[in-house]
Protein backbone atom coordinates (compact mmCIF):
# COMPACT_ATOMS: atom_id res chain seq x y z
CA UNK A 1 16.84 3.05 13.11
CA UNK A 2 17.57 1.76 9.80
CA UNK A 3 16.35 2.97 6.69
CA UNK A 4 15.20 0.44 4.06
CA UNK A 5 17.50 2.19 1.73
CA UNK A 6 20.13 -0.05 4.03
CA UNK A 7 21.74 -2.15 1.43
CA UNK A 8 22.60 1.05 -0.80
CA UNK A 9 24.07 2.87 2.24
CA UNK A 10 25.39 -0.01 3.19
CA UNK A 11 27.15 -0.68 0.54
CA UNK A 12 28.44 2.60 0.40
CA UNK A 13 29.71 2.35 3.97
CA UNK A 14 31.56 -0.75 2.69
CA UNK A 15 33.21 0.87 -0.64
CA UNK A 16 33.83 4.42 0.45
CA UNK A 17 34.24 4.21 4.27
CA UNK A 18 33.28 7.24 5.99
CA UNK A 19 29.91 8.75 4.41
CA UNK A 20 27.51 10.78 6.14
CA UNK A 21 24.83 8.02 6.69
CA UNK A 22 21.88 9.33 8.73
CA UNK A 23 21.92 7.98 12.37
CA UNK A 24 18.91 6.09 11.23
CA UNK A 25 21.42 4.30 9.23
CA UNK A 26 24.19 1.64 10.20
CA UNK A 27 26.83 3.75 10.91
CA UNK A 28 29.56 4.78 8.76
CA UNK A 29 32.67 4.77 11.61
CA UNK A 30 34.34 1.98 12.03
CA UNK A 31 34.79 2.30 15.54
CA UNK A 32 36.18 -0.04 17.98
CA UNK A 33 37.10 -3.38 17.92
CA UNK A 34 33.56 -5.14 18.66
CA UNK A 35 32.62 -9.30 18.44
CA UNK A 36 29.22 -10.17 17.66
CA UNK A 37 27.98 -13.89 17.92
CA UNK A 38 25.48 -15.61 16.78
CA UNK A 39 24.22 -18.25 18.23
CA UNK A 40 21.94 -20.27 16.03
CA UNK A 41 23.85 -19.02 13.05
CA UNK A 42 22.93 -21.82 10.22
CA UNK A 43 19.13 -21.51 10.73
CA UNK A 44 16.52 -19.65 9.10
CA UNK A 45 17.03 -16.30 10.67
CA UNK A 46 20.47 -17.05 11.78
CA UNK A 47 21.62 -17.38 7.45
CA UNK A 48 20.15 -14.08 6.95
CA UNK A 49 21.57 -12.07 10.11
CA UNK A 50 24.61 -13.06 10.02
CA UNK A 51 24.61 -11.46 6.18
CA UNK A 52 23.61 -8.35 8.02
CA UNK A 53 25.78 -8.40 10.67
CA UNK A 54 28.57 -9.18 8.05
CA UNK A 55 27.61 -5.62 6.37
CA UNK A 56 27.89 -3.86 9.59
CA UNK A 57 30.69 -2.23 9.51
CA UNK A 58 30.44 -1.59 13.78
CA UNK A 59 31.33 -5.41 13.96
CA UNK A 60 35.01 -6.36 13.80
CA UNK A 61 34.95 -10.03 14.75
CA UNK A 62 32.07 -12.05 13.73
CA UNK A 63 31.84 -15.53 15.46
CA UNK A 64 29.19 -18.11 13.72
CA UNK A 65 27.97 -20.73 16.03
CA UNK A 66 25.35 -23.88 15.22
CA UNK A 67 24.89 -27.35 16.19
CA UNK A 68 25.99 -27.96 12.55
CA UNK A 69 26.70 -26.34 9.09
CA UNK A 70 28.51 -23.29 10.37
CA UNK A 71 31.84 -23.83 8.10
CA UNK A 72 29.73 -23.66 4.80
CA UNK A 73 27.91 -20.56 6.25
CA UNK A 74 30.45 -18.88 7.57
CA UNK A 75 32.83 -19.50 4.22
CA UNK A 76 30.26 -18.04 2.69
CA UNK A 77 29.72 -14.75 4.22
CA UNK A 78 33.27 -14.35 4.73
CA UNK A 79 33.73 -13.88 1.11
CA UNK A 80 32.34 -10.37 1.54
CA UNK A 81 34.14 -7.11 1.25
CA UNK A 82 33.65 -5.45 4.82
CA UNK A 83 35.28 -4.91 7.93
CA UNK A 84 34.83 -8.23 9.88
CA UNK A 85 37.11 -11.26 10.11
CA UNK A 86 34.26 -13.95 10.33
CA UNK A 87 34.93 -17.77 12.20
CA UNK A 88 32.03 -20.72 11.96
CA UNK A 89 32.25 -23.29 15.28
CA UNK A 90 29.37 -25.80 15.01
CA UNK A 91 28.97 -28.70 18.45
CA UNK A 92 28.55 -28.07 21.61
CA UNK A 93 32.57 -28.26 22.22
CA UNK A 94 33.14 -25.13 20.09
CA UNK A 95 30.33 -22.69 21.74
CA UNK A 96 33.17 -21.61 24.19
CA UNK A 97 34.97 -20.47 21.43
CA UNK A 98 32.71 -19.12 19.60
CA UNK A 99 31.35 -16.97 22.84
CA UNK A 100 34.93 -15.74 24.24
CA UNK A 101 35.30 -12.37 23.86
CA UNK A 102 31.88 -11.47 22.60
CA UNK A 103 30.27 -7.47 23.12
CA UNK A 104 26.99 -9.17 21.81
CA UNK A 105 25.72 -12.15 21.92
CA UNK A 106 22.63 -13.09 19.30
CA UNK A 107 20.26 -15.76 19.52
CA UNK A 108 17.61 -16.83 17.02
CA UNK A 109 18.80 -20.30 18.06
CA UNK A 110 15.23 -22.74 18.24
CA UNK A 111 12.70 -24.67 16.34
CA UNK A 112 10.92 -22.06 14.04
CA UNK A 113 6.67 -22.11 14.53
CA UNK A 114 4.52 -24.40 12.03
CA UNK A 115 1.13 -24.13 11.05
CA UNK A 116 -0.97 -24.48 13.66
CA UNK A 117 1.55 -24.40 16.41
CA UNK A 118 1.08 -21.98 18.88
CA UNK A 119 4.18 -20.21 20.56
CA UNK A 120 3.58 -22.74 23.42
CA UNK A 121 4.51 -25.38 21.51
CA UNK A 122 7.68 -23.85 20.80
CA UNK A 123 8.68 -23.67 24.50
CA UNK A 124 9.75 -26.85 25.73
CA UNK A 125 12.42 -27.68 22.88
CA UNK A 126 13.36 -23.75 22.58
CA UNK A 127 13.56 -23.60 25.97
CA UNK A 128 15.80 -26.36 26.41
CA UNK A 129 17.71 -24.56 23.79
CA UNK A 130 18.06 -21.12 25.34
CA UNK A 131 19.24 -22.67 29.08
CA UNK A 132 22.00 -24.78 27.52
CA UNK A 133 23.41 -21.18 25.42
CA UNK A 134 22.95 -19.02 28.20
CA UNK A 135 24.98 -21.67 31.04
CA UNK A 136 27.79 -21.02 28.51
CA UNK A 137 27.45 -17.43 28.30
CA UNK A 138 27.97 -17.36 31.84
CA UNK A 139 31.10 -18.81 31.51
CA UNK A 140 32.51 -17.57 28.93
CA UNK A 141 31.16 -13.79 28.52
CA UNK A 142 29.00 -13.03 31.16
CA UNK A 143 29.57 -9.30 30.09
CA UNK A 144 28.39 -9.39 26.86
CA UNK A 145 24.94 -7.73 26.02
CA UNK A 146 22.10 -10.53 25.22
CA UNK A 147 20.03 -10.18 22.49
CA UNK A 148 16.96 -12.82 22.44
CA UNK A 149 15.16 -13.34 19.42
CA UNK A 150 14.48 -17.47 20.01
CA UNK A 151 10.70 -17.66 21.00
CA UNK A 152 8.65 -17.40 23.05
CA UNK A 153 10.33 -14.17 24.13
CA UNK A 154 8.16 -13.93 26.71
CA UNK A 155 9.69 -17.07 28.64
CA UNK A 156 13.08 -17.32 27.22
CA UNK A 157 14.37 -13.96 28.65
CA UNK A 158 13.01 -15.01 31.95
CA UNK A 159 14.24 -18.44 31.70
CA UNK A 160 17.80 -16.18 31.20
CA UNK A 161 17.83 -14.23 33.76
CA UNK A 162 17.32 -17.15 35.70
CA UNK A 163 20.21 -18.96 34.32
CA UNK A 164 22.65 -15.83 34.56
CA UNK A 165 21.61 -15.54 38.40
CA UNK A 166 22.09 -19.04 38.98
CA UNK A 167 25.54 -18.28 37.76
CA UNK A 168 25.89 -14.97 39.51
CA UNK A 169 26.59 -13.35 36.47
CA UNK A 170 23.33 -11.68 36.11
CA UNK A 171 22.78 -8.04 34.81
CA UNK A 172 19.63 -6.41 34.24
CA UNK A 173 20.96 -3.97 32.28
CA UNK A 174 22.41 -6.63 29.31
CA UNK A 175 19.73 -8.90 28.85
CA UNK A 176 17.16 -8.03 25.77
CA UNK A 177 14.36 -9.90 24.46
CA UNK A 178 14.26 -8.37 21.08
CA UNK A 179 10.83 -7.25 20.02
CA UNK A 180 11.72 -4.89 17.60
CA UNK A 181 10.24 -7.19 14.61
CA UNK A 182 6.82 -5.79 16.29
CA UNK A 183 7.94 -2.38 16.03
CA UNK A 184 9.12 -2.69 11.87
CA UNK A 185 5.43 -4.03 11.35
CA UNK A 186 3.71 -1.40 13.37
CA UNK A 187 5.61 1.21 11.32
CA UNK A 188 4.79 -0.61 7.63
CA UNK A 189 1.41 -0.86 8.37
CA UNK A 190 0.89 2.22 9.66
CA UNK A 191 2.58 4.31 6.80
CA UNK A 192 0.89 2.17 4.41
CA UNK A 193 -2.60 3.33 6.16
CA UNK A 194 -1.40 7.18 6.95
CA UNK A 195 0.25 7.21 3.46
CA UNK A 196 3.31 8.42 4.69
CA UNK A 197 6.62 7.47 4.20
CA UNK A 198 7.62 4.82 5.94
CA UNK A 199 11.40 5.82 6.62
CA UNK A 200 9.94 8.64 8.82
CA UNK A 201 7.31 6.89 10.87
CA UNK A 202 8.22 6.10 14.57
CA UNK A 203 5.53 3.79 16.56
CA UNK A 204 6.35 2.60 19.64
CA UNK A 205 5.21 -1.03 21.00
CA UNK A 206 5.39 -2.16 24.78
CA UNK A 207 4.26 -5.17 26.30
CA UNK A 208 5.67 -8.67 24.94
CA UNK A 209 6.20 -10.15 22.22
CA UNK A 210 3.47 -13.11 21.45
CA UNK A 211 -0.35 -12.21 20.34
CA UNK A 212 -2.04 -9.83 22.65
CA UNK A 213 0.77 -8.90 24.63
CA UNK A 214 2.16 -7.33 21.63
CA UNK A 215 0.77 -3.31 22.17
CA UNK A 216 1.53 -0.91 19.66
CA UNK A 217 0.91 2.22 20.53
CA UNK A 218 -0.59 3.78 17.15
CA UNK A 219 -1.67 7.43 19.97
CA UNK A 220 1.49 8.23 19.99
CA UNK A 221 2.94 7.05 15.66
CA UNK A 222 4.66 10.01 14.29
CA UNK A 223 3.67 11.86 11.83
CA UNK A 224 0.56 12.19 13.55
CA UNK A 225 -2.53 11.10 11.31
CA UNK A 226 -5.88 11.39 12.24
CA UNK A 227 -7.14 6.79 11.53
CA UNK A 228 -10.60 6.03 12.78
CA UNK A 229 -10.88 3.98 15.60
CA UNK A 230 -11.46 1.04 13.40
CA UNK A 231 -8.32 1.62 11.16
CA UNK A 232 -6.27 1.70 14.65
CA UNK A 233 -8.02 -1.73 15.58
CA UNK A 234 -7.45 -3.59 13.02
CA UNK A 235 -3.63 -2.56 12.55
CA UNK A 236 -3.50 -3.46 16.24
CA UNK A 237 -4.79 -6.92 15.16
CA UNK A 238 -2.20 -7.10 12.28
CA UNK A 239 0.68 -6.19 14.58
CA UNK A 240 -0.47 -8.71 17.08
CA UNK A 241 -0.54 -11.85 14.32
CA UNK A 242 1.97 -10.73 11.99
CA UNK A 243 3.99 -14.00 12.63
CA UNK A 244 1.07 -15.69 11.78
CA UNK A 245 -0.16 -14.09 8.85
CA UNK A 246 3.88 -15.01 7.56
CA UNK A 247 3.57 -18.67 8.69
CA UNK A 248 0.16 -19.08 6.64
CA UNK A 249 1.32 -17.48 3.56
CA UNK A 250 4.69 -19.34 3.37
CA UNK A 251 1.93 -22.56 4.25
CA UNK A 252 4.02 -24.17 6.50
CA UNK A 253 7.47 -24.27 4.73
CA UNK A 254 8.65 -21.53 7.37
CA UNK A 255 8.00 -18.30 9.40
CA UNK A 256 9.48 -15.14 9.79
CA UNK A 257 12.88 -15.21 8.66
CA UNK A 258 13.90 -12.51 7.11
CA UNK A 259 11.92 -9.87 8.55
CA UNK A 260 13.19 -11.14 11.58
CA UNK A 261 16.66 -11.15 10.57
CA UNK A 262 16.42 -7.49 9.65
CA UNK A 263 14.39 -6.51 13.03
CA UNK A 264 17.39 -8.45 14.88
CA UNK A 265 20.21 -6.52 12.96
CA UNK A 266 18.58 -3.58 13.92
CA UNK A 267 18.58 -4.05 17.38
CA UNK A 268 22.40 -5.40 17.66
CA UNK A 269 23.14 -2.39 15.46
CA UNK A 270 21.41 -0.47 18.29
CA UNK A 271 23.18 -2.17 20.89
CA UNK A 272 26.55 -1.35 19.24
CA UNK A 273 26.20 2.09 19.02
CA UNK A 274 25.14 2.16 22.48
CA UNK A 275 28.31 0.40 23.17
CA UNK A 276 30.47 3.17 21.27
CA UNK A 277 28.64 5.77 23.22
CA UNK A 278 26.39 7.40 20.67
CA UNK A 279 23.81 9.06 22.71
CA UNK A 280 20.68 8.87 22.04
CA UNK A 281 20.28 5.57 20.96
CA UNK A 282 16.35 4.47 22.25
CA UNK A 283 14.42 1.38 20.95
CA UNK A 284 11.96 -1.13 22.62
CA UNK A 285 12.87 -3.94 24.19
CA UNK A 286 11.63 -6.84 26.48
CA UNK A 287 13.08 -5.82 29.54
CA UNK A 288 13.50 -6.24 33.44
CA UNK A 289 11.33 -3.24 34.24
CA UNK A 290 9.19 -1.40 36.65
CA UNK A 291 7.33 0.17 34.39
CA UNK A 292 4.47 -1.76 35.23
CA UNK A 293 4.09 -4.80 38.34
CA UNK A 294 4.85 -7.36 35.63
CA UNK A 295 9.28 -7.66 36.74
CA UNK A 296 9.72 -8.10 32.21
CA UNK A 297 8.22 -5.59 30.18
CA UNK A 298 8.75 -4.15 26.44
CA UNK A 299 9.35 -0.51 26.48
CA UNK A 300 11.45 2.13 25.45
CA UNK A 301 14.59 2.18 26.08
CA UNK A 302 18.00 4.13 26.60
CA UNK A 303 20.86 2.22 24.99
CA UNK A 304 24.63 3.31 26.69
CA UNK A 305 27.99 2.15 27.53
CA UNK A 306 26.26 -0.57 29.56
CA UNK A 307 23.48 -1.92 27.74
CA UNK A 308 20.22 -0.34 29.78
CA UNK A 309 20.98 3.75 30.55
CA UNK A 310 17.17 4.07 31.25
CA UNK A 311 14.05 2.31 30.89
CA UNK A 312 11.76 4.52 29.64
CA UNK A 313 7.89 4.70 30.93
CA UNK A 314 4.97 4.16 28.70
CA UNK A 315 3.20 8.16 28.05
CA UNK A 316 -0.25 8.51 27.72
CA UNK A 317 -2.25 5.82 26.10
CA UNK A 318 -5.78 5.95 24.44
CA UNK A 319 -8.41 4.47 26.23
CA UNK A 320 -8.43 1.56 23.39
CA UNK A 321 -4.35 1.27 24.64
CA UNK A 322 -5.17 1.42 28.08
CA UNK A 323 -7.87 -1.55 27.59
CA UNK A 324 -4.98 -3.35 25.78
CA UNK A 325 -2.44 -2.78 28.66
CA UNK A 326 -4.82 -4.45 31.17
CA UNK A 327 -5.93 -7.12 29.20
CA UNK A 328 -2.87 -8.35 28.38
CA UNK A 329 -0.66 -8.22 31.67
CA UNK A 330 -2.84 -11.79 32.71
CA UNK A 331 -1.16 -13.64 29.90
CA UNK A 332 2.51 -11.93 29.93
CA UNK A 333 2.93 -12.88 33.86
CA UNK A 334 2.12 -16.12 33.04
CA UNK A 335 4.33 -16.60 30.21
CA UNK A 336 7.50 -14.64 32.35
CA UNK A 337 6.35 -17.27 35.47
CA UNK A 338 6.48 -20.59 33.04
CA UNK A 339 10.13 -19.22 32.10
CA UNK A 340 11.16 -18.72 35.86
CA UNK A 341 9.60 -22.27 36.61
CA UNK A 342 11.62 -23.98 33.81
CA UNK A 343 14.64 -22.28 34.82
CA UNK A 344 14.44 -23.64 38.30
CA UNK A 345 13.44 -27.26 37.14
């Protein structure tokens, strides 16, 4: 994964093309020919990811969609000095265009979450939202690998495999809810507790991605560090209502954008590589899965030539994880059936 040293090694990926940047890193290569759209591209995570995705210098073609104010943003990151040719399409006439072609598809597309709004509230415009984007996938590149950041994750990656199979396009293997936002704050919060560096801490987090179905797994964080039982509770709790603790502090005027944005860079990044056939390319991810008897679950996985290589199972938990796993799988198959039931409204 990527290093928060990024932006320097970015921007030495940019000016001197071929450095050694740590796998960690973005990678250094260009590589093949690769289009990445984002759908949702003039919103608050959408401004800041496509600014990522610009510095990536994997991507080739970068397609910018919204409902409207695409041209300004897309003008505007075009102006910078990497790889990618970059092309804004705002209304619903241009998302064909803007989807052709695409190796990944992004969406942070949605209403963001307000004060006092829970992630339910979010799901009947969002969800509107995410069935409309993922018809025209369908259509237009029902190969590409999906990356879903618009909430809740939990229902919108159902409600798109529902779509896809509706449209007999579907692929287990390239759909994504991207959780990996839960996995960047497990890591902070855990080096900032273990007083470790951060850059080297690994944590992985299964489950969903909403509240208490949001498990990190602090048993298995590496380094190891000894944390008392009420140190590994409470970061639990802070992983679980990081969005929430963002929304409160930014009191009301927005939610998680930017850490977001960087968590959803990370994951395309991921999914490129994958793409290029870098082995060994594992992150979570809201999944279909039998890893559990919930049919979507977040957990490892092996990113290849085809999205999915392997989904990885879950090790061995601490009884305090174990208690978590079982307490949450009531809410998640509720949130994955509300998905399936919109889909088939």
């Amino acid at each position: 994964m990527m290093k928060p040293s990024m932006l320097r090694s970015l921007h030495s990926a940019a000016t001197r093309g071929a450095s050694n940047i740590s796998r960690r890193g973005y990678a250094s290569e260009p590589g093949p020919e690769r289009k990445v759209a984002v759908l949702g591209a003039a919103g608050g995570i959408g401004q800041p990811l496509s600014l990522l995705m610009k510095l990536n210098p994997l991507v080739s073609s970068l397609s910018l969609y919204d409902i409207a104010g695409t041209p300004g943003v897309a003008a505007d990151v075009s102006h910078i000095n990497t790889r990618s040719k970059v092309v804004g399409y705002q209304g619903e006439e241009e998302l064909g265009k803007a989807l052709e072609g695409a190796d990944v598809v992004i969406i942070p597309a949605g209403v963001p979450r307000k004060p006092g709004m829970t992630r339910d509230d979010l799901f009947n415009i969002n969800a509107g939202i995410v069935k409309a984007l993922c018809t025209a996938i369908s259509k237009y590149c029902p190969h590409a690998l999906v990356n879903m950041i618009s909430n809740p994750v939990n229902s919108t990656v159902p409600i798109a495999a529902e779509i896809f199979k509706k449209a007999g396009t579907y692929d287990e293997k390239r759909l994504f809810g991207v959780t990996t936002l839960d996995v960047v704050r497990a890591k902070t919060f855990y080096a900032g507790k273990a007083n470790v560096p951060v850059d080297g801490v690994n944590v992985p987090v299964v489950g969903g991605h909403a509240g208490i179905t949001i498990l990190p797994l602090f048993s298995q964080a590496t380094p190891k560090a000894n944390l008392d039982d009420d140190i590994i509770k409470a970061l639990t709790k802070r992983t679980q209502e990081g969005g929430t603790e963002v929304v409160e502090a930014k009191a009301g005027k927005g939610s998680a954008t930017l850490s977001m944005a960087y968590a959803g860079a990370l994951f395309a990044d991921a999914c490129l590589k994958g793409l290029n056939g870098v082995p060994d390319v594992v992150e979570c991810s809201f999944v279909q899965s039998t890893v559990t008897e919930l049919p979507f679950f977040a957990s490892k996985v092996r990113l290849g030539k085809n999205g999915v290589e392997e989904v990885l199972g879950l090790g061995a938990l601490s009884d305090f994880e174990q208690q978590g796993l079982e307490s949450l799988k009531g809410e998640l198959k509720s949130s994955i059936e509300k998905g399936i039931k919109f889909a088939n409204q």
